[in-house]
N, C-alpha and C. Protein backbone atom coordinates (compact mmCIF):
# COMPACT_ATOMS: atom_id res chain seq x y z
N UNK A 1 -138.07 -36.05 18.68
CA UNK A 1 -138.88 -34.87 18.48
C UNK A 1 -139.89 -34.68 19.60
N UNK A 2 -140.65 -35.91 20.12
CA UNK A 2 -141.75 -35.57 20.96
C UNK A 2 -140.84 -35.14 22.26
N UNK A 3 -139.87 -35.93 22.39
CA UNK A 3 -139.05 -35.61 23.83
C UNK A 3 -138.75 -34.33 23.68
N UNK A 4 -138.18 -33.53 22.71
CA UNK A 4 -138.04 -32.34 22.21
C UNK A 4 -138.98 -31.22 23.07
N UNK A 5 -140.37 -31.65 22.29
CA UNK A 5 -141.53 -31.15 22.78
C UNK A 5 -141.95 -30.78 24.40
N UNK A 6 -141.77 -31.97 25.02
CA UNK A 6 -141.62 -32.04 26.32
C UNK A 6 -140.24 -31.41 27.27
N UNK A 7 -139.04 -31.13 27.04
CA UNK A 7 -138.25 -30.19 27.22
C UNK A 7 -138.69 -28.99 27.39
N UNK A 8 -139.71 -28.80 25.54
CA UNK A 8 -139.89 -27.38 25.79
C UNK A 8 -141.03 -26.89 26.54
N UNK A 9 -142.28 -27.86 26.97
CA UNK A 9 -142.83 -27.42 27.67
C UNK A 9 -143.00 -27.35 28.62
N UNK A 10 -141.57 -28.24 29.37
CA UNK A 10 -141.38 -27.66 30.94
C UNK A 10 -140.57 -25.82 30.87
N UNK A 11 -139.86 -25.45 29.72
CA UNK A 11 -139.15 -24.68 30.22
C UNK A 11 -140.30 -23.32 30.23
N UNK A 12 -141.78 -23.06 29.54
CA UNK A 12 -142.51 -22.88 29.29
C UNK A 12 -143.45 -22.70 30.73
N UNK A 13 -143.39 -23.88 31.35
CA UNK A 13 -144.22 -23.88 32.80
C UNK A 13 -142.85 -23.36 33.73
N UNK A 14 -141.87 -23.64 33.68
CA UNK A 14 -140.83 -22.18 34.54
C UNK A 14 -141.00 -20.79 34.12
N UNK A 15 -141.29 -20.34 32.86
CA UNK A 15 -141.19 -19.00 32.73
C UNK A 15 -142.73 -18.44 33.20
N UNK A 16 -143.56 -19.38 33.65
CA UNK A 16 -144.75 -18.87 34.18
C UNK A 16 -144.24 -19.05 35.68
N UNK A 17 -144.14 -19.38 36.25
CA UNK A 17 -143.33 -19.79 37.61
C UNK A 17 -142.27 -18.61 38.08
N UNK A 18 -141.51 -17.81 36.73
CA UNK A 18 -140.70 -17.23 37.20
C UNK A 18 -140.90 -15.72 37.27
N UNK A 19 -142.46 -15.65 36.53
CA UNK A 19 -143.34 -14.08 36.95
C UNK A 19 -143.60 -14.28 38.09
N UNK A 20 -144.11 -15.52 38.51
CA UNK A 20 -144.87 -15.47 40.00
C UNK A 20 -144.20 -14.80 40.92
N UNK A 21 -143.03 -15.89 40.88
CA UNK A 21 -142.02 -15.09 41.79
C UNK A 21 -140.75 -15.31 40.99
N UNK A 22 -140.46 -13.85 41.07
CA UNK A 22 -138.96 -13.34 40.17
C UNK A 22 -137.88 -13.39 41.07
N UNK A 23 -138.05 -13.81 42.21
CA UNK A 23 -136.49 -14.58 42.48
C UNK A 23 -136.03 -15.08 42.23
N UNK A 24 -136.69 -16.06 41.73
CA UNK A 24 -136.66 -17.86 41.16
C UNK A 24 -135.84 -17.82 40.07
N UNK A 25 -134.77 -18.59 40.25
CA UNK A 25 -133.64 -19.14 39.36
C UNK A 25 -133.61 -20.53 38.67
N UNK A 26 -134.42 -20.72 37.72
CA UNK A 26 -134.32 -21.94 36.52
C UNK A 26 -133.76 -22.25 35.63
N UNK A 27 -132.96 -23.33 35.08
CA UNK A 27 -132.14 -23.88 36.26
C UNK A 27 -131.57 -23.22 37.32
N UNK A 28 -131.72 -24.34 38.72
CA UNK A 28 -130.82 -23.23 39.89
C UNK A 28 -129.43 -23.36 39.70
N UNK A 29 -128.66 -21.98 40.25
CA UNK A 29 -127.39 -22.07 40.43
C UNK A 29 -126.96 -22.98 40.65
N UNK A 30 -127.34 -24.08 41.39
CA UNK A 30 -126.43 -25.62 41.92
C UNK A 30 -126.05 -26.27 40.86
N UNK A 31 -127.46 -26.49 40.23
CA UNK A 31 -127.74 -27.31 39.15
C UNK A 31 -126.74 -27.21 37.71
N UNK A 32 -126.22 -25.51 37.72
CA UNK A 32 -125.71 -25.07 36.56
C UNK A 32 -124.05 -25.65 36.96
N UNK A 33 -124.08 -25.42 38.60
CA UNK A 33 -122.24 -25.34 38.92
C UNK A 33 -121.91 -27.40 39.01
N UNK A 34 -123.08 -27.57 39.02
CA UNK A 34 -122.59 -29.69 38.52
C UNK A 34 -123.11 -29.47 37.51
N UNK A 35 -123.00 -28.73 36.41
CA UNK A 35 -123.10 -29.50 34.93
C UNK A 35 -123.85 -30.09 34.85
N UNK A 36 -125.18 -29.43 35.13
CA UNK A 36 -126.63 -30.34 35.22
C UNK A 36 -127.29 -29.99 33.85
N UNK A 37 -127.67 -31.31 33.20
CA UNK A 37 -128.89 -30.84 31.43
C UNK A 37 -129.59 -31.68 31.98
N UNK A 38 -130.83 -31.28 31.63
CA UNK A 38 -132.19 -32.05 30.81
C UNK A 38 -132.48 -32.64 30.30
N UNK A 39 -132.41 -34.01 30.21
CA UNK A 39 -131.86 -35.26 29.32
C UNK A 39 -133.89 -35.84 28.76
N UNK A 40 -134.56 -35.68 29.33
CA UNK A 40 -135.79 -36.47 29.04
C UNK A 40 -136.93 -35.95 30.64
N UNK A 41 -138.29 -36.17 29.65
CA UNK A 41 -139.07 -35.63 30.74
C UNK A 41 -140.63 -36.40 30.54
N UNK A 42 -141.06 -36.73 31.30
CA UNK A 42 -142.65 -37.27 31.41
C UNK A 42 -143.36 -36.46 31.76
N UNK A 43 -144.33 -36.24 31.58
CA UNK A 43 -144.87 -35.29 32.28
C UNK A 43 -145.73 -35.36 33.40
N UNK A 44 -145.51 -34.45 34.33
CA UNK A 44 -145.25 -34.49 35.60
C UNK A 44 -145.33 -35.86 36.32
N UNK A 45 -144.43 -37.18 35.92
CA UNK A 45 -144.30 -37.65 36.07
C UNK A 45 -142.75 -38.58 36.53
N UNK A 46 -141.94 -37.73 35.50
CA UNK A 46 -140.47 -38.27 35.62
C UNK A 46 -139.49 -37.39 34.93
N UNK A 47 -138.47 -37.48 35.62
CA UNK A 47 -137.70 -36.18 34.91
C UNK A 47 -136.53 -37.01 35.18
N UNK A 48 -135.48 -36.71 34.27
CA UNK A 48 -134.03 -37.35 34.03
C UNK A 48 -133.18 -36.37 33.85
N UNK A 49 -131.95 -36.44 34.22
CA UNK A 49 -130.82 -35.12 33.62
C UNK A 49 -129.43 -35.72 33.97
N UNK A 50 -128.72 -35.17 33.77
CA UNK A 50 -127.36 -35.81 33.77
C UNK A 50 -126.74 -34.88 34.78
N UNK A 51 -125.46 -34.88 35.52
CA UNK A 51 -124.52 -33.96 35.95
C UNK A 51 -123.14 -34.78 35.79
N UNK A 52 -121.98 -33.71 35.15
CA UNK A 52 -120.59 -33.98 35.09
C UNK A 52 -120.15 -34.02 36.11
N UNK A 53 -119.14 -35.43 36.67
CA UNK A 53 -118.47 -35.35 37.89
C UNK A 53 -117.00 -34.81 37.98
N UNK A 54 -116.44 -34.07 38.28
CA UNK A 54 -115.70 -32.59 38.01
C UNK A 54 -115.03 -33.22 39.48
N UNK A 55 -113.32 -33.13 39.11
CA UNK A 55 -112.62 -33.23 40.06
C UNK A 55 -112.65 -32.88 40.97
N UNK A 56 -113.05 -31.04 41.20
CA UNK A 56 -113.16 -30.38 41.89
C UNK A 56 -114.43 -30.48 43.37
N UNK A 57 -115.03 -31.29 42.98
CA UNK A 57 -116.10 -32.08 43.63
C UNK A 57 -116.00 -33.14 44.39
N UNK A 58 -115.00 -33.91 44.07
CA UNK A 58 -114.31 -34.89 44.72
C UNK A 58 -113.83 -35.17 46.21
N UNK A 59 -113.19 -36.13 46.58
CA UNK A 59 -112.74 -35.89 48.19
C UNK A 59 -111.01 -36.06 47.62
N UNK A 60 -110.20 -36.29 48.90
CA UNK A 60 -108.78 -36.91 48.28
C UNK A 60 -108.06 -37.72 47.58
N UNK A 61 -109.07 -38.66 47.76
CA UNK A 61 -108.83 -40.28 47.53
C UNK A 61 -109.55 -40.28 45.62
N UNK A 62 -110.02 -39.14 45.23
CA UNK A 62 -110.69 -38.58 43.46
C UNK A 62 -111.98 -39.37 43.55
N UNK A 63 -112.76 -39.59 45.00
CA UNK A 63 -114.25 -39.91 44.54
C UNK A 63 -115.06 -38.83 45.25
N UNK A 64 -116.31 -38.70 44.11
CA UNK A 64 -117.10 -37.50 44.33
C UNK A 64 -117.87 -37.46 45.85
N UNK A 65 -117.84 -36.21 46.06
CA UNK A 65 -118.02 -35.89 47.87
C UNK A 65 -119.92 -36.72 47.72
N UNK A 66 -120.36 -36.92 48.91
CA UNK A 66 -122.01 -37.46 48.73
C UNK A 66 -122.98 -36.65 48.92
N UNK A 67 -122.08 -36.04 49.45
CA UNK A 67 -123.46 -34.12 49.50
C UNK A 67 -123.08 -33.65 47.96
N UNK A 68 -122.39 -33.96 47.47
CA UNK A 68 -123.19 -33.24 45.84
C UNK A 68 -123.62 -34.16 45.09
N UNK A 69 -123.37 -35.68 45.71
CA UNK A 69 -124.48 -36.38 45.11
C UNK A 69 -126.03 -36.43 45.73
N UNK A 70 -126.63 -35.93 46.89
CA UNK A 70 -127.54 -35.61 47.25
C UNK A 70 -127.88 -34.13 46.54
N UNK A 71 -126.96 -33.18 46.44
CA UNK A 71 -127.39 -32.10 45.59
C UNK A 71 -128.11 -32.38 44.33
N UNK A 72 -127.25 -33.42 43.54
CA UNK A 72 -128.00 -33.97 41.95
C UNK A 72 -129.16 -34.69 42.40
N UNK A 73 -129.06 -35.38 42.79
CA UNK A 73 -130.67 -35.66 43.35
C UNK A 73 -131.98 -34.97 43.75
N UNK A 74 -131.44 -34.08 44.73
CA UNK A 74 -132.40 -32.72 44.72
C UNK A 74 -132.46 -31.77 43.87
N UNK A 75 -131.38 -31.70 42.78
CA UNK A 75 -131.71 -31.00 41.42
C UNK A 75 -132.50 -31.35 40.70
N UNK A 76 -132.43 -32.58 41.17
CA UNK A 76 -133.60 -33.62 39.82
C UNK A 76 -134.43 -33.29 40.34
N UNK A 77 -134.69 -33.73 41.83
CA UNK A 77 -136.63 -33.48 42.51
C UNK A 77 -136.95 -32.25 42.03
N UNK A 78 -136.24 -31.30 42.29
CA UNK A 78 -137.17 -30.11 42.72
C UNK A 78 -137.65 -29.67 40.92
N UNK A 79 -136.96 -29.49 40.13
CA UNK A 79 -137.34 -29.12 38.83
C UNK A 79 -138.81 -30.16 38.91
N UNK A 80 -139.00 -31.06 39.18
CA UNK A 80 -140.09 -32.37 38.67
C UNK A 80 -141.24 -31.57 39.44
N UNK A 81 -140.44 -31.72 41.16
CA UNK A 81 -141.93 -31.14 41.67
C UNK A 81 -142.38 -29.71 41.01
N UNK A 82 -142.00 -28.77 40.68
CA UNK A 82 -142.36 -27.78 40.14
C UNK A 82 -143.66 -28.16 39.51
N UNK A 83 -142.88 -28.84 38.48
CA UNK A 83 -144.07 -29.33 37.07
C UNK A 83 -145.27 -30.01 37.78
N UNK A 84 -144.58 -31.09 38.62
CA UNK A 84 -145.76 -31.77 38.90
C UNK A 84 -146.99 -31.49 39.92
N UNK A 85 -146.64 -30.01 40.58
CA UNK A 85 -147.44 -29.79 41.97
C UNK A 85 -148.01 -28.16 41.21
N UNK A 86 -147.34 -28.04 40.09
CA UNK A 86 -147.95 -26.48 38.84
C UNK A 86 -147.57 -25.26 39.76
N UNK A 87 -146.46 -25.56 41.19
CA UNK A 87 -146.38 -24.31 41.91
C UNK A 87 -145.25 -24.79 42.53
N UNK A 88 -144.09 -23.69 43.38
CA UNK A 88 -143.20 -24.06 43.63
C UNK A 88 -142.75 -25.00 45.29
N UNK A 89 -142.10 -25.53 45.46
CA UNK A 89 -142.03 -26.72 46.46
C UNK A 89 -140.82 -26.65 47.30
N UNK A 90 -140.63 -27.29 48.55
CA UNK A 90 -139.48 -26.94 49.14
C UNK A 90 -139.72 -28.62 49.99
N UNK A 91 -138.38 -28.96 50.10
CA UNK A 91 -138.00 -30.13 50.54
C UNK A 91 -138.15 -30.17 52.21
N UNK A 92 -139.22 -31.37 52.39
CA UNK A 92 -139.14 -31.50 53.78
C UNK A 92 -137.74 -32.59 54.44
N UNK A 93 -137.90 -33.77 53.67
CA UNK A 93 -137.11 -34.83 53.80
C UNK A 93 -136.45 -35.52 52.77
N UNK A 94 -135.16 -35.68 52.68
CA UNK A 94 -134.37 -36.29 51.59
C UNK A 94 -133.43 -37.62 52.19
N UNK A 95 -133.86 -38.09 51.41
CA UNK A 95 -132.72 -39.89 52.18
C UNK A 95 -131.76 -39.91 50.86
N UNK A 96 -130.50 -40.20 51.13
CA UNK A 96 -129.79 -41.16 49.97
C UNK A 96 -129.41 -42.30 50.46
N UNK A 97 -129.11 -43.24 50.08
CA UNK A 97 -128.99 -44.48 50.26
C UNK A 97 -127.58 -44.78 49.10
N UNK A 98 -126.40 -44.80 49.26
CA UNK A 98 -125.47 -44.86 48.54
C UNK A 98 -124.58 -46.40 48.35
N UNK A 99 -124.19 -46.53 46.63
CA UNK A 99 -124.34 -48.04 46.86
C UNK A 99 -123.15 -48.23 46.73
N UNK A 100 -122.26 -47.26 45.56
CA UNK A 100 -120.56 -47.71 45.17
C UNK A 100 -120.22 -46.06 44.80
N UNK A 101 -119.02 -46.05 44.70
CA UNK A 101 -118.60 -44.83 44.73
C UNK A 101 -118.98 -44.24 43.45
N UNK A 102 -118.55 -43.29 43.43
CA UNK A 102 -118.79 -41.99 41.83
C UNK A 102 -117.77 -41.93 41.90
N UNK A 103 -116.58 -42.55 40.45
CA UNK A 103 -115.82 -41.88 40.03
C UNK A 103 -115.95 -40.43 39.17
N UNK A 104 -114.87 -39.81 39.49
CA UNK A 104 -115.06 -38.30 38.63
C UNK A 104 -114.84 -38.67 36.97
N UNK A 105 -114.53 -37.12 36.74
CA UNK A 105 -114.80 -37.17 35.14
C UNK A 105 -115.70 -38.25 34.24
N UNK A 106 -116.86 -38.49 34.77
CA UNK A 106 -117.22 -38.74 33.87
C UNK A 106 -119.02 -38.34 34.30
N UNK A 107 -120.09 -38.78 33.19
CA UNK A 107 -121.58 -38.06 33.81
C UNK A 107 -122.28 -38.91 34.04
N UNK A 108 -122.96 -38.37 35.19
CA UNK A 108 -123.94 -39.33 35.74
C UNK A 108 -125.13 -39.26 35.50
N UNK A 109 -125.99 -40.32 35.49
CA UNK A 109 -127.49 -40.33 34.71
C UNK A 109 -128.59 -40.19 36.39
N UNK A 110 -129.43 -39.27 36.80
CA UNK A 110 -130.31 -39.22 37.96
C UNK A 110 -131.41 -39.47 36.97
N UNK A 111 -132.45 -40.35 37.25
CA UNK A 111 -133.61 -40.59 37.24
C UNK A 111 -135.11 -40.28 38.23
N UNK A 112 -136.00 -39.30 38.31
CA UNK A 112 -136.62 -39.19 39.69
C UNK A 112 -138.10 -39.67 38.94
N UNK A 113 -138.81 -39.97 39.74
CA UNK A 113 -140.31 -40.32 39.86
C UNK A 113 -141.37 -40.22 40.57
N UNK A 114 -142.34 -39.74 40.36
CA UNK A 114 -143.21 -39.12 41.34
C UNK A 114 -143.98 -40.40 41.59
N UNK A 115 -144.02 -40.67 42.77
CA UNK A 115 -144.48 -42.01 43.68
C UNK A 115 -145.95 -41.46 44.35
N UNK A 116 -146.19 -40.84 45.00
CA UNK A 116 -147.24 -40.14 45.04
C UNK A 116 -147.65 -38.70 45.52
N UNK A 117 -148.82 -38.01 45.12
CA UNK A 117 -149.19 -36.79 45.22
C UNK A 117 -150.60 -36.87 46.14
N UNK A 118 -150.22 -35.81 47.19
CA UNK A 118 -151.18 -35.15 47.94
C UNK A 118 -151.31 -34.04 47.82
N UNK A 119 -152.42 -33.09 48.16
CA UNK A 119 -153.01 -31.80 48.62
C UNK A 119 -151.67 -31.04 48.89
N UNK A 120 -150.58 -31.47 49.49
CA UNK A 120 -149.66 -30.61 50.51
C UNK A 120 -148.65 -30.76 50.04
N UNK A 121 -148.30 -32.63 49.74
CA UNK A 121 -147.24 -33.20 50.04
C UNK A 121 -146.84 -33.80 48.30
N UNK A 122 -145.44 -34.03 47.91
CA UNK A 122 -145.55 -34.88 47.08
C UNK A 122 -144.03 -36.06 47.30
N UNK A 123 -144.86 -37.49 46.62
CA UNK A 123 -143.74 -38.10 47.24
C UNK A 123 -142.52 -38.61 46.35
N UNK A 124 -141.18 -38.86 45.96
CA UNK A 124 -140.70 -38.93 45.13
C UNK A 124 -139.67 -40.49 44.82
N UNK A 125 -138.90 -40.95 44.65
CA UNK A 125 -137.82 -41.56 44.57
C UNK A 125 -136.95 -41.11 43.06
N UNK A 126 -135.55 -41.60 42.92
CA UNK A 126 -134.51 -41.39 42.42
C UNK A 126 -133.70 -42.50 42.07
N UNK A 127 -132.96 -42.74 41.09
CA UNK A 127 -131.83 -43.51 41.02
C UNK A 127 -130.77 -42.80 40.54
N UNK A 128 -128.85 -43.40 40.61
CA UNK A 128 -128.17 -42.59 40.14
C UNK A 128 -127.36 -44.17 39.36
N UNK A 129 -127.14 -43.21 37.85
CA UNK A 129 -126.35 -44.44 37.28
C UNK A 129 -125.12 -43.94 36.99
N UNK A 130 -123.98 -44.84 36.83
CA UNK A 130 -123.24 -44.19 36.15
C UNK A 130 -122.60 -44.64 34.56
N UNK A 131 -121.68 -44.14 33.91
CA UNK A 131 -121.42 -44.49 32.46
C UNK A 131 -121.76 -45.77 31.99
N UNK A 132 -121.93 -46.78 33.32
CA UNK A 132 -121.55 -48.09 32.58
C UNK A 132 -122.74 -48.70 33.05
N UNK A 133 -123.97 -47.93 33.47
CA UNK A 133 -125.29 -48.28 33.72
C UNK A 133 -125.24 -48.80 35.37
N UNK A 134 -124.02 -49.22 36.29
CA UNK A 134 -124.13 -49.27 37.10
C UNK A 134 -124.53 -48.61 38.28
N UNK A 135 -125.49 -49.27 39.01
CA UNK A 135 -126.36 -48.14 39.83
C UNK A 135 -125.65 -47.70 40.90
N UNK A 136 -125.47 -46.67 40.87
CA UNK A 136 -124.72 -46.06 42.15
C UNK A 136 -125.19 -45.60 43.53
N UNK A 137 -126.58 -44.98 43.63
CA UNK A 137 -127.47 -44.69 44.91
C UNK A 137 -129.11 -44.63 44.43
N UNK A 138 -129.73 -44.59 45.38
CA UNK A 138 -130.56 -44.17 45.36
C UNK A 138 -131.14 -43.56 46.47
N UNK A 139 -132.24 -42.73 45.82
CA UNK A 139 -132.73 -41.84 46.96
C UNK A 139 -135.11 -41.68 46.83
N UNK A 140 -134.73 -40.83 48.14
CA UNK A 140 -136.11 -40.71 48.40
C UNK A 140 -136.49 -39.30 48.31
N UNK A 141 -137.79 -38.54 48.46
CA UNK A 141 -138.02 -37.23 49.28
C UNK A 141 -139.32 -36.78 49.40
N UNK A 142 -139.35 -35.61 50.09
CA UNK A 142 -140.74 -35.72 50.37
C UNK A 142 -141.05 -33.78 50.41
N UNK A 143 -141.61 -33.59 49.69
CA UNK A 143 -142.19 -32.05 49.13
C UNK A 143 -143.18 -31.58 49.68
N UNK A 144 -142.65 -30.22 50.57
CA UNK A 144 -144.26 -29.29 50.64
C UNK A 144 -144.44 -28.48 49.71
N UNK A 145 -145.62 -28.46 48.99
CA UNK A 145 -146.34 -27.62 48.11
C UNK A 145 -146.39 -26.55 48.43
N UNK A 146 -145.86 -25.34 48.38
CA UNK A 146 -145.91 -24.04 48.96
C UNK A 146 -147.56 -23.57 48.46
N UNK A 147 -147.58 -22.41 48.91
CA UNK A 147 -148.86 -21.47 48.72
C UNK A 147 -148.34 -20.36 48.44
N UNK A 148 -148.25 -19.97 46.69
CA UNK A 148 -148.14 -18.73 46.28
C UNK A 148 -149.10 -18.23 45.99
N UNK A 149 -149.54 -16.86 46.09
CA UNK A 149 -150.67 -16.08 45.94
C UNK A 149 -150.57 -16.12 44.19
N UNK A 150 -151.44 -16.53 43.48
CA UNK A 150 -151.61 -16.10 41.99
C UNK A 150 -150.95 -17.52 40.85
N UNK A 151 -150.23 -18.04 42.05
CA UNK A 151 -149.85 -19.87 41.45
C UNK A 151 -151.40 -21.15 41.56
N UNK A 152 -151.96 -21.12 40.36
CA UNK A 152 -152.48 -22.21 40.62
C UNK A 152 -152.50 -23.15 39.89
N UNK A 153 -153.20 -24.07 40.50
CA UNK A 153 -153.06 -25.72 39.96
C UNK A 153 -153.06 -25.61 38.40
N UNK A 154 -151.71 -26.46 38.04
CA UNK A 154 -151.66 -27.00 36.80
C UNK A 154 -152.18 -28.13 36.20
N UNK A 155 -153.00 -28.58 35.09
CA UNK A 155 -152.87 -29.59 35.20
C UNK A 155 -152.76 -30.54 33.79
């Protein structure tokens, strides 16, 4: 129930986010085309979600390509930084660090965490598991805090 709670009050701080600026697509398109949910959320602290690994994603050999495992990763950041910076954010630097392959069909667990926050910047890390808890990559990144006129600090 409390996790419940926390679901709903991120989707709550997007629909304020998405007057600011009505371009803004929450969840983004990426996020929707890997079968990305919302699995658990801290606040502005940690955000979790899953994405289905879909054949179609794959390379020849049926393991998932690593640019859409850097995509799930940056699906995870960027929803977090939202919450956690109360305004919207754009990726300066992203590392993955990849450990064993992603088999398809089945979902993968991303974990992200906000490591630290500056004025500008915010800093993040990631893990990726898969079905059988085995860790598959991990990653880093690093967020500029944009400056929207009429977005301010959440807290």
């Amino acid at each position: 129930m409390a996790q419940e709670n926390h679901l709903q009050e991120m989707q709550k701080e997007w629909d304020k986010f998405s007057k600011l600026v009505p371009s803004m697509k929450v969840p983004p398109p990426a996020f929707q085309e890997l079968s990305g949910e919302f699995v658990s959320y801290v606040r502005k602290k940690e955000l979790t979600c899953t994405f289905y690994i879909e054949p179609r994603f794959s390379n020849p050999m049926g393991v998932f390509q690593g640019g859409f495992l850097a995509a799930a990763f940056d699906n995870t950041f960027g929803p977090l930084c939202y919450l956690a910076a109360g305004k919207p954010t754009t990726t300066l630097e992203l590392s993955v660090s990849y450990i064993r392959m992603v088999k398809e069909n089945q979902r993968i667990r991303v974990t992200a965490r906000v490591v630290a926050r500056g004025n500008q910047h915010i800093y993040l890390e990631a893990e990726a598991f898969d079905e059988e808890e085995k860790l598959l990559a991990k990653s880093t990144t690093q967020v500029l805090i944009l400056k929207i006129p009429g977005a301010e600090k959440q807290d």
